[in-house]
C-alpha atoms as a PDB file:
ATOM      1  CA  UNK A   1      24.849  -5.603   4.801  1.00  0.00           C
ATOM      2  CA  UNK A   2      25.352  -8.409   2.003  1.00  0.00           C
ATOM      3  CA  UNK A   3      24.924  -7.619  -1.537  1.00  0.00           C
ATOM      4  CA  UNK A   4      20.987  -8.886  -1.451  1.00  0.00           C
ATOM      5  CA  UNK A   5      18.351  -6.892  -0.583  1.00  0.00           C
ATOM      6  CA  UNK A   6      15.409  -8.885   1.652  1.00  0.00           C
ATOM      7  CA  UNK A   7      12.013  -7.789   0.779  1.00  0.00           C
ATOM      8  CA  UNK A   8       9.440  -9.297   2.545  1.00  0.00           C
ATOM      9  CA  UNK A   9       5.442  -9.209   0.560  1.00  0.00           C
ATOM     10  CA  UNK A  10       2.670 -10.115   2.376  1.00  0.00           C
ATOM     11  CA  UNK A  11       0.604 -13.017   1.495  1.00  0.00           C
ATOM     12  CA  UNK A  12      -2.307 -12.536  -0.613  1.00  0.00           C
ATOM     13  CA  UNK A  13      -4.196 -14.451  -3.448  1.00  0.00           C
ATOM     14  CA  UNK A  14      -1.950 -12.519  -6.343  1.00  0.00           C
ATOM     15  CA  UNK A  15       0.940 -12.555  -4.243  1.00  0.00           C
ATOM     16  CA  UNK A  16       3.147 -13.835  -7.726  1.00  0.00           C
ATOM     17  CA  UNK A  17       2.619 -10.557  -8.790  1.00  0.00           C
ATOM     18  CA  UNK A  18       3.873  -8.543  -6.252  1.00  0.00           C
ATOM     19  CA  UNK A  19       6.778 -10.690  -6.294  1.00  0.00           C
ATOM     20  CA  UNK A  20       7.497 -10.171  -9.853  1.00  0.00           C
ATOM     21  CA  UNK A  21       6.837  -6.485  -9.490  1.00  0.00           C
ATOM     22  CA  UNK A  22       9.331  -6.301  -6.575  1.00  0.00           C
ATOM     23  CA  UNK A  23      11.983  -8.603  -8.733  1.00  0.00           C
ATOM     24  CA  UNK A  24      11.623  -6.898 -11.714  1.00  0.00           C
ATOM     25  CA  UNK A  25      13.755  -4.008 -11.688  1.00  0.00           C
ATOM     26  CA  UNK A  26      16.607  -5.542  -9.417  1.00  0.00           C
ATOM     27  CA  UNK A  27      18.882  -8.366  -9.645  1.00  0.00           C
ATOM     28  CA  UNK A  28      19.730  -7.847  -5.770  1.00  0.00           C
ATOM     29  CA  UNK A  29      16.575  -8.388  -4.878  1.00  0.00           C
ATOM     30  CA  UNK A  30      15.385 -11.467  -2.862  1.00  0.00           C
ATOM     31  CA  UNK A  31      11.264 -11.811  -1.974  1.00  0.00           C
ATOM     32  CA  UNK A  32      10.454 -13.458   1.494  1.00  0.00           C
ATOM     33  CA  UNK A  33       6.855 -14.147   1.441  1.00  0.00           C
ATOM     34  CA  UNK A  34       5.207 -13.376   4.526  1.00  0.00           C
ATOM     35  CA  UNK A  35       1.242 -14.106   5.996  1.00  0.00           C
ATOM     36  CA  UNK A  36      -0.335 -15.877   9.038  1.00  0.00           C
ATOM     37  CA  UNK A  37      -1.251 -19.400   7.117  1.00  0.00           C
ATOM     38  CA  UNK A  38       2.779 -19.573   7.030  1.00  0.00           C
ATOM     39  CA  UNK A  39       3.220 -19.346  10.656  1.00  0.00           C
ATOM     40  CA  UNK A  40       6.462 -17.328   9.746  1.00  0.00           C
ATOM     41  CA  UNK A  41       6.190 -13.493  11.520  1.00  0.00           C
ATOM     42  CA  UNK A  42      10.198 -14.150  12.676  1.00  0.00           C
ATOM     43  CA  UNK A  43      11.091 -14.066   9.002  1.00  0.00           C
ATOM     44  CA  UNK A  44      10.211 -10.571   9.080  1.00  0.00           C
ATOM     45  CA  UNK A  45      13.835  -9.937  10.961  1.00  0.00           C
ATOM     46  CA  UNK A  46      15.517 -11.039   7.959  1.00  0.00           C
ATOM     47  CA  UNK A  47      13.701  -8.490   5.557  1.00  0.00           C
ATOM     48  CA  UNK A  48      15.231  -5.345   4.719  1.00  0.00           C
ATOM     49  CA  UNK A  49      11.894  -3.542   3.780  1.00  0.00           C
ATOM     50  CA  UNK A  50       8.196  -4.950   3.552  1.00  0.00           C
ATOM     51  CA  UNK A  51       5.654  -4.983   0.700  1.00  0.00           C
ATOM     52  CA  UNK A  52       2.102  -4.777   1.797  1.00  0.00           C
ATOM     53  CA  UNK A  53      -0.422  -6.200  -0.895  1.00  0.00           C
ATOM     54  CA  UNK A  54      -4.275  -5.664  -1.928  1.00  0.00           C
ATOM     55  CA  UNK A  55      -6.625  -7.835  -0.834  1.00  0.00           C
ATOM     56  CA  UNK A  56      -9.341  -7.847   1.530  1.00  0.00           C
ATOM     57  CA  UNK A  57     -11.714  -5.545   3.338  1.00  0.00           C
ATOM     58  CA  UNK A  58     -10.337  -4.788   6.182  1.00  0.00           C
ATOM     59  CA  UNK A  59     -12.803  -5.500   9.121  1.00  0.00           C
ATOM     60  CA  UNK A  60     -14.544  -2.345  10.392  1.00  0.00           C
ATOM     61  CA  UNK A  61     -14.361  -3.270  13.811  1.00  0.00           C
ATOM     62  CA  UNK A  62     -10.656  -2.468  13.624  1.00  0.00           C
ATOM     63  CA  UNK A  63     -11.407   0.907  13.136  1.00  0.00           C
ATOM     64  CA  UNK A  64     -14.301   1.452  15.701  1.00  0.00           C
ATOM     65  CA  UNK A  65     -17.164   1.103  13.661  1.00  0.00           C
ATOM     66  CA  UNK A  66     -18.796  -2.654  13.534  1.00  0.00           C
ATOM     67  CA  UNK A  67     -21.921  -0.935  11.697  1.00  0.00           C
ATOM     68  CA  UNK A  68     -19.634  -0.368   8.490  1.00  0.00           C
ATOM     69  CA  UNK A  69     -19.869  -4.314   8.235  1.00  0.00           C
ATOM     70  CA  UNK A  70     -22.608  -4.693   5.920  1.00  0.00           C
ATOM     71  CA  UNK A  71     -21.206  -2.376   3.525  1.00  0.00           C
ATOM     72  CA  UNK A  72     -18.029  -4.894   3.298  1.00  0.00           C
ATOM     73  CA  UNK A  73     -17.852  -8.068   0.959  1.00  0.00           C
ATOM     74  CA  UNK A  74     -18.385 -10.692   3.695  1.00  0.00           C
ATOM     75  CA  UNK A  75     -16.666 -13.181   1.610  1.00  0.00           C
ATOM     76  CA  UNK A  76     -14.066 -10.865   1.500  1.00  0.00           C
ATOM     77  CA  UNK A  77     -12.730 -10.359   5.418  1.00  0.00           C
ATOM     78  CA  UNK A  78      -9.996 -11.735   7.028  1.00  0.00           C
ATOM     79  CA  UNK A  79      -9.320 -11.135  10.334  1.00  0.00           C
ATOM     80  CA  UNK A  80      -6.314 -12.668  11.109  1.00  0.00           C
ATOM     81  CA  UNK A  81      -4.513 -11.053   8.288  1.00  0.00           C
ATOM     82  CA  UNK A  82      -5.758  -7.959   9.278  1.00  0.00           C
ATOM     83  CA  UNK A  83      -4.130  -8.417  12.936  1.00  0.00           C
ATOM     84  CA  UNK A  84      -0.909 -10.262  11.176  1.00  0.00           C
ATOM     85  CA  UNK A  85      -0.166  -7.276   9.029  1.00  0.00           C
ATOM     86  CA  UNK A  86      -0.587  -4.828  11.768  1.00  0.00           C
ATOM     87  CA  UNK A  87       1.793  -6.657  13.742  1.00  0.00           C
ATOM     88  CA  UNK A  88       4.237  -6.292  10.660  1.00  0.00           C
ATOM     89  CA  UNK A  89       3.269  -2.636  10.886  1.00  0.00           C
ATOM     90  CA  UNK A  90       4.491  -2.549  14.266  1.00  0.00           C
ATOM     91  CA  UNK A  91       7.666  -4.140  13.880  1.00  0.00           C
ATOM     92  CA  UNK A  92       8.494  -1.877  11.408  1.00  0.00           C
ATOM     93  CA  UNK A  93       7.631   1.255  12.519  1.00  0.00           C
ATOM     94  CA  UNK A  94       9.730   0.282  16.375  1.00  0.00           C
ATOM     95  CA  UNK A  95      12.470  -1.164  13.987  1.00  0.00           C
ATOM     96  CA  UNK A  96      12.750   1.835  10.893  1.00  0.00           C
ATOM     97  CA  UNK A  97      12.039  -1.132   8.463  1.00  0.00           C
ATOM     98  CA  UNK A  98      10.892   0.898   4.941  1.00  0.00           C
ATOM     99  CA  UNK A  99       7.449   0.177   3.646  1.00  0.00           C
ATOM    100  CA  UNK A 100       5.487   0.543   0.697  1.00  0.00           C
ATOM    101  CA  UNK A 101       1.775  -0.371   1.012  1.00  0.00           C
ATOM    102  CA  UNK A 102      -0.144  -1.129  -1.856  1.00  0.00           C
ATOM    103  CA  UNK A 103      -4.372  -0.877  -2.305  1.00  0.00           C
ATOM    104  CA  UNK A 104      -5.299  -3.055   1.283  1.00  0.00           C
ATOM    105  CA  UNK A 105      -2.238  -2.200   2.038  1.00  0.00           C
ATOM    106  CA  UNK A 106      -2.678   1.579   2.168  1.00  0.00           C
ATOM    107  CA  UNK A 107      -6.299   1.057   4.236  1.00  0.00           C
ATOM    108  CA  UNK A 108      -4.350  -1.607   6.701  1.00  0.00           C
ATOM    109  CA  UNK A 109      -1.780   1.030   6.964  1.00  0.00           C
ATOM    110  CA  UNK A 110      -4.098   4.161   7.909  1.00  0.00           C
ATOM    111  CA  UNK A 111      -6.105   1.795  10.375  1.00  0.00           C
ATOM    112  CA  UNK A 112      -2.816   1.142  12.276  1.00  0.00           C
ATOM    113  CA  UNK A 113      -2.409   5.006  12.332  1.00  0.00           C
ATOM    114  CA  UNK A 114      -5.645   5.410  13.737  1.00  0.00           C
ATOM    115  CA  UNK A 115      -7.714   6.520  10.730  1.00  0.00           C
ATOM    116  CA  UNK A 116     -10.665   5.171   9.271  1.00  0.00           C
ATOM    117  CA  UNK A 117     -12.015   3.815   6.247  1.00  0.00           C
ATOM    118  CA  UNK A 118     -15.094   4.620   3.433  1.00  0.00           C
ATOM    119  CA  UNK A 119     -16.553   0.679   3.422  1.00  0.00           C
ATOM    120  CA  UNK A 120     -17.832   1.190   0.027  1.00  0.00           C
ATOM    121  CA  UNK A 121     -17.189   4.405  -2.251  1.00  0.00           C
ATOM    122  CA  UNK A 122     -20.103   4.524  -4.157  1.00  0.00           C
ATOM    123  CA  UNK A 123     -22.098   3.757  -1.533  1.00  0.00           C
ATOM    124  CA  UNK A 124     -20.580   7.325   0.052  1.00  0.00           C
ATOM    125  CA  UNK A 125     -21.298   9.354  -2.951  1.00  0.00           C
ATOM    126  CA  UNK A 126     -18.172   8.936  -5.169  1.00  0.00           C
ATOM    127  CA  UNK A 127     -17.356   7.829  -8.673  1.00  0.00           C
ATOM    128  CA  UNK A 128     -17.098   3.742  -8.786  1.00  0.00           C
ATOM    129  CA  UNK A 129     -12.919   2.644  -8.115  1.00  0.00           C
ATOM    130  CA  UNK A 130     -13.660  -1.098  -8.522  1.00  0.00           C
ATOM    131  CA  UNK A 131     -12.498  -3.102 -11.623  1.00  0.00           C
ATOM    132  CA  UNK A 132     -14.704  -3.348 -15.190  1.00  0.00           C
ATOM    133  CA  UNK A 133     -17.487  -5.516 -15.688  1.00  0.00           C
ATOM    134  CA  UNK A 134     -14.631  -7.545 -17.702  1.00  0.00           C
ATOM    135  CA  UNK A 135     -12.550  -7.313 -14.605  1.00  0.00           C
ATOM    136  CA  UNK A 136     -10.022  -5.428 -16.089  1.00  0.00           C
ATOM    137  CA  UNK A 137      -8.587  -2.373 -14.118  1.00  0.00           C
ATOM    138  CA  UNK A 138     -10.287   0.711 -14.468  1.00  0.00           C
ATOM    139  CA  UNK A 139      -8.041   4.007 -14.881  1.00  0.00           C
ATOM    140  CA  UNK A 140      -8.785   7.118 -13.780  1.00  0.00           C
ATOM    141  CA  UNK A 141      -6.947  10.112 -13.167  1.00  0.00           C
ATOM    142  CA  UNK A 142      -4.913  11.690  -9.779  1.00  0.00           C
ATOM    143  CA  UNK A 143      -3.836  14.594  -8.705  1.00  0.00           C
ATOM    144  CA  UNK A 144      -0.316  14.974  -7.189  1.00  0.00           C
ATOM    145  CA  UNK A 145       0.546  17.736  -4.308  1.00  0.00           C
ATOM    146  CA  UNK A 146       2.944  19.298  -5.825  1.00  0.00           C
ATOM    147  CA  UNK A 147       4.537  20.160  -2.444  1.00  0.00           C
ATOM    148  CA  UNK A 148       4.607  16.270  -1.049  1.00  0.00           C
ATOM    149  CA  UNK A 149       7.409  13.851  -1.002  1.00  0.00           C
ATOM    150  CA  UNK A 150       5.649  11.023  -3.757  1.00  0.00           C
ATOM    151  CA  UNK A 151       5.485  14.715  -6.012  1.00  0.00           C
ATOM    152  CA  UNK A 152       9.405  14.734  -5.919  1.00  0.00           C
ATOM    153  CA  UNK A 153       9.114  10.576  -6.833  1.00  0.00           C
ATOM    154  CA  UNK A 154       7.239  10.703 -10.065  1.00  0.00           C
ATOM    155  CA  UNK A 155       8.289  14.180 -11.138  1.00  0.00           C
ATOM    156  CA  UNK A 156       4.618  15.451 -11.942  1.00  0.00           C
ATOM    157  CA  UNK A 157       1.935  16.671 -10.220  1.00  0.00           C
ATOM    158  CA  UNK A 158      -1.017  14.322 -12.179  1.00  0.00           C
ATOM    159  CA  UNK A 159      -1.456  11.345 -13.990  1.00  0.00           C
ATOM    160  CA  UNK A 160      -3.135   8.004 -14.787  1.00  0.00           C
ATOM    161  CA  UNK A 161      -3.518   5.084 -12.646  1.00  0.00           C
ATOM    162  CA  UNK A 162      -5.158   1.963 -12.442  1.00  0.00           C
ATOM    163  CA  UNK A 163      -7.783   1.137 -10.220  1.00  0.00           C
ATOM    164  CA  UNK A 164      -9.197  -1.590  -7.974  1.00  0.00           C
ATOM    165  CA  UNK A 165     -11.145  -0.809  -4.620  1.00  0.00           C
ATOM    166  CA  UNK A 166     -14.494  -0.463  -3.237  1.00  0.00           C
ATOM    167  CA  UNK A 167     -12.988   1.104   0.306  1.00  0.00           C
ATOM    168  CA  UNK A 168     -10.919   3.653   0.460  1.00  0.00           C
ATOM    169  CA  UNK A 169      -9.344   6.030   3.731  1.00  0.00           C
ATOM    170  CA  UNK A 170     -11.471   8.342   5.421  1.00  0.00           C
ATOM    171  CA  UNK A 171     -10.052  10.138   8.364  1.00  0.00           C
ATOM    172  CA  UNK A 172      -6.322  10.455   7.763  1.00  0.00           C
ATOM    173  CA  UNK A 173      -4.214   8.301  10.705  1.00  0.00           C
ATOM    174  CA  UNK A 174      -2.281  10.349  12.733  1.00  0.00           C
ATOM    175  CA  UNK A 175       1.350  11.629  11.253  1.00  0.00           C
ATOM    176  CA  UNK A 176       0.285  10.371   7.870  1.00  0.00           C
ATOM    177  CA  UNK A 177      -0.872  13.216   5.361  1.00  0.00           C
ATOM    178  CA  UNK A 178      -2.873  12.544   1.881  1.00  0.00           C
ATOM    179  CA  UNK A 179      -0.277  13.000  -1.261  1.00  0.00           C
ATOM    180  CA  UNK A 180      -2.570  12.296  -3.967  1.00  0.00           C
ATOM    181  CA  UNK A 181      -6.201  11.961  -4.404  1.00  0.00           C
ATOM    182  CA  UNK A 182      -8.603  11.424  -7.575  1.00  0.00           C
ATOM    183  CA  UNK A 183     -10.538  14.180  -9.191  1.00  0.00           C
ATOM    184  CA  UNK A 184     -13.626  13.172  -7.151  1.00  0.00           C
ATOM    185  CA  UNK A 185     -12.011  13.289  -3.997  1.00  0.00           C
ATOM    186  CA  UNK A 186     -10.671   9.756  -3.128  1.00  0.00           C
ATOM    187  CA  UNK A 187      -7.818   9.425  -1.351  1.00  0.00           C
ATOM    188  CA  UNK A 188      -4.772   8.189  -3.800  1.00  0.00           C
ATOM    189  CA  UNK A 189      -1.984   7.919  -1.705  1.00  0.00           C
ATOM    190  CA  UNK A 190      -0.219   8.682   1.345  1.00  0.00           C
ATOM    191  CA  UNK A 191       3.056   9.426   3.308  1.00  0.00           C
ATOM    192  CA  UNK A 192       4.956  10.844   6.238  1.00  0.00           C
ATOM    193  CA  UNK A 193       3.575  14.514   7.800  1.00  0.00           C
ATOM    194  CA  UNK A 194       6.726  14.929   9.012  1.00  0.00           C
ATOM    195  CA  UNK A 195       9.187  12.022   7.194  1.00  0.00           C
ATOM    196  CA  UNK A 196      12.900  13.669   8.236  1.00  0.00           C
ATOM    197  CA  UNK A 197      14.727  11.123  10.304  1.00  0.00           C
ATOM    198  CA  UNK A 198      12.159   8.422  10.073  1.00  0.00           C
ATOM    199  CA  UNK A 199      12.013   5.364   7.436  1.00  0.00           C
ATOM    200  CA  UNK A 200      10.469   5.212   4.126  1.00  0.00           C
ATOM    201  CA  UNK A 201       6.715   4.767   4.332  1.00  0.00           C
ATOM    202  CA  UNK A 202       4.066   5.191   1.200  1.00  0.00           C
ATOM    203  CA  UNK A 203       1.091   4.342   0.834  1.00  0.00           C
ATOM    204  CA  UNK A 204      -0.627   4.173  -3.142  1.00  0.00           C
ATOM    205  CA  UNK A 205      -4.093   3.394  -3.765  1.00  0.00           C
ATOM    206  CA  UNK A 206      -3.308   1.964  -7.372  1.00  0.00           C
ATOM    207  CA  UNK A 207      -1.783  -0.905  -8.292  1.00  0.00           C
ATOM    208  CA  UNK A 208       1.999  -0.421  -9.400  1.00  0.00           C
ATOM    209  CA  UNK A 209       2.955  -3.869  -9.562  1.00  0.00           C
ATOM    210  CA  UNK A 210       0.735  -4.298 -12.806  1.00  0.00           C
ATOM    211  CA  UNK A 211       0.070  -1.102 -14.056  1.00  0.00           C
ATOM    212  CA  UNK A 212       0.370  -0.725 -18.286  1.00  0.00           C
ATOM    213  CA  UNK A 213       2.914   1.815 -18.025  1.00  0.00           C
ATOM    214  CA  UNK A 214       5.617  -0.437 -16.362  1.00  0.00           C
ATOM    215  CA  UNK A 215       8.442   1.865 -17.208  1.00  0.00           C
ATOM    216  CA  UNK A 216       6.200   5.229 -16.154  1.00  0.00           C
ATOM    217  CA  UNK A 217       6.726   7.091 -12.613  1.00  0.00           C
ATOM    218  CA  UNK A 218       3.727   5.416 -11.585  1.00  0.00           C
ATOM    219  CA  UNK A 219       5.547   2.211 -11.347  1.00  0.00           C
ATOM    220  CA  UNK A 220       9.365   2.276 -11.485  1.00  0.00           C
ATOM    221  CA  UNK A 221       9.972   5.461  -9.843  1.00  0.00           C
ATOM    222  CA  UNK A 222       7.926   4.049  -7.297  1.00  0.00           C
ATOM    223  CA  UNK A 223       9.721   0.612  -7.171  1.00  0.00           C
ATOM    224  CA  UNK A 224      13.359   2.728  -7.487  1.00  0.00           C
ATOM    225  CA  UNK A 225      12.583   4.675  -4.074  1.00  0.00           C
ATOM    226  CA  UNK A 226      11.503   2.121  -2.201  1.00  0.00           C
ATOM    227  CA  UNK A 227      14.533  -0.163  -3.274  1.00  0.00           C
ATOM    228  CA  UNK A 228      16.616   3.019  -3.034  1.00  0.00           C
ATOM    229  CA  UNK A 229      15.978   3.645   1.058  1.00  0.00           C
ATOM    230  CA  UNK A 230      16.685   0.616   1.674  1.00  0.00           C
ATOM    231  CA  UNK A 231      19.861   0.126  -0.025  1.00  0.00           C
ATOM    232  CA  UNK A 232      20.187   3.982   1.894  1.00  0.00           C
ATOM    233  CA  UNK A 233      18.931   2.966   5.291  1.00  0.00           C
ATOM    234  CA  UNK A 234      21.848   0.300   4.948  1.00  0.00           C
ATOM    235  CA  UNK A 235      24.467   2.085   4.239  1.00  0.00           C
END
């Protein structure tokens, strides 16, 4: 492998964050920016590991439950990302690519799995995850399982993160297990049941890429394993 590390980020309408976020720690680094209004899936075979970012509901009818619909922002679906980032999901699981999944990305990436997702949190019962009335994150707390993989990434089994969602997972996909939730029962994050011998793959709930804390476990330690697998993976 070259000295430059490929890192393909889906398209979405902050996608210059996520690219900065991905840049930021890592001079090797390159960003490939990848979405269906490109036209440019085959770019994905240049891409040493793929970034999926927040953004829309994803449809219900994905996951086998059109009723869900009205509980989604309707100005807020997009179908053909939805299919074009499953599609990524399948290249990368048949090809070991890493993967990080971010907010959407997390729900997009349990839906592939086969799991299924809470349309509207506080419509199910649980504490409001969306941003302020200022639209400014809100922050809550998580709690880590101390016995998971992401525990042995940020070295502590809680902590503060920001937050941004009105859906969240439901039924856990198969071969993924929950590594985090919040204190009222929200999933936070997830990862590999059984990860030995298979590529990276995490799923967070929060929003690393523009999290306060940038130097916190949160964010780098988060960006540093990703980066790390791959430069691993390529060895």
């Amino acid at each position: 492998m070259s000295d430059k590390i490929i890192i393909g980020v889906t398209d979405c309408s902050k996608f210059d964050i996520y690219r900065d976020w991905v840049l930021s720690y890592n001079k090797s680094v390159e960003v490939i920016q990848l979405g269906y209004k490109l036209n440019n899936f085959e770019d994905i075979k240049k891409c040493n590991g793929i970034v999926l970012t927040g953004g829309e509901d994803v449809h219900p009818r994905f996951y086998n439950q059109p009723e869900y619909y009205p509980y989604c922002y309707d100005d807020d679906i997009d179908e053909n990302r939805d299919e074009f980032e499953f599609k990524v999901l399948t290249y990368t699981e048949a090809n070991s690519v890493p993967v990080l999944g971010i907010c959407r990305g997390m729900q997009v990436g349990n839906v592939f799995f086969g799991g299924t997702l809470i349309p509207d949190i506080p419509t199910w019962g649980k504490f409001d995850h969306s941003k302020m009335h200022d639209k400014s994150d809100r922050y809550h707390e998580i709690i880590i399982n101390p016995s998971s993989w992401l525990n042995q990434i940020v070295n502590t089994d809680k902590g503060l993160v920001n937050s941004n969602h009105h859906q969240s997972t439901d039924k856990t996909g198969k071969g993924l297990v929950v590594s985090a939730i919040s204190p009222d029962g929200v999933t936070e994050a997830m990862e590999r049941m059984e990860p030995e011998g298979k590529s990276f793959l995490l799923f967070v709930q929060w929003h690393p890429e523009r999290l306060k804390d940038q130097q916190g476990p949160f964010s780098k330690n988060i960006h540093s394993a990703f980066i790390n697998s791959i430069v691993n993976h390529n060895k």
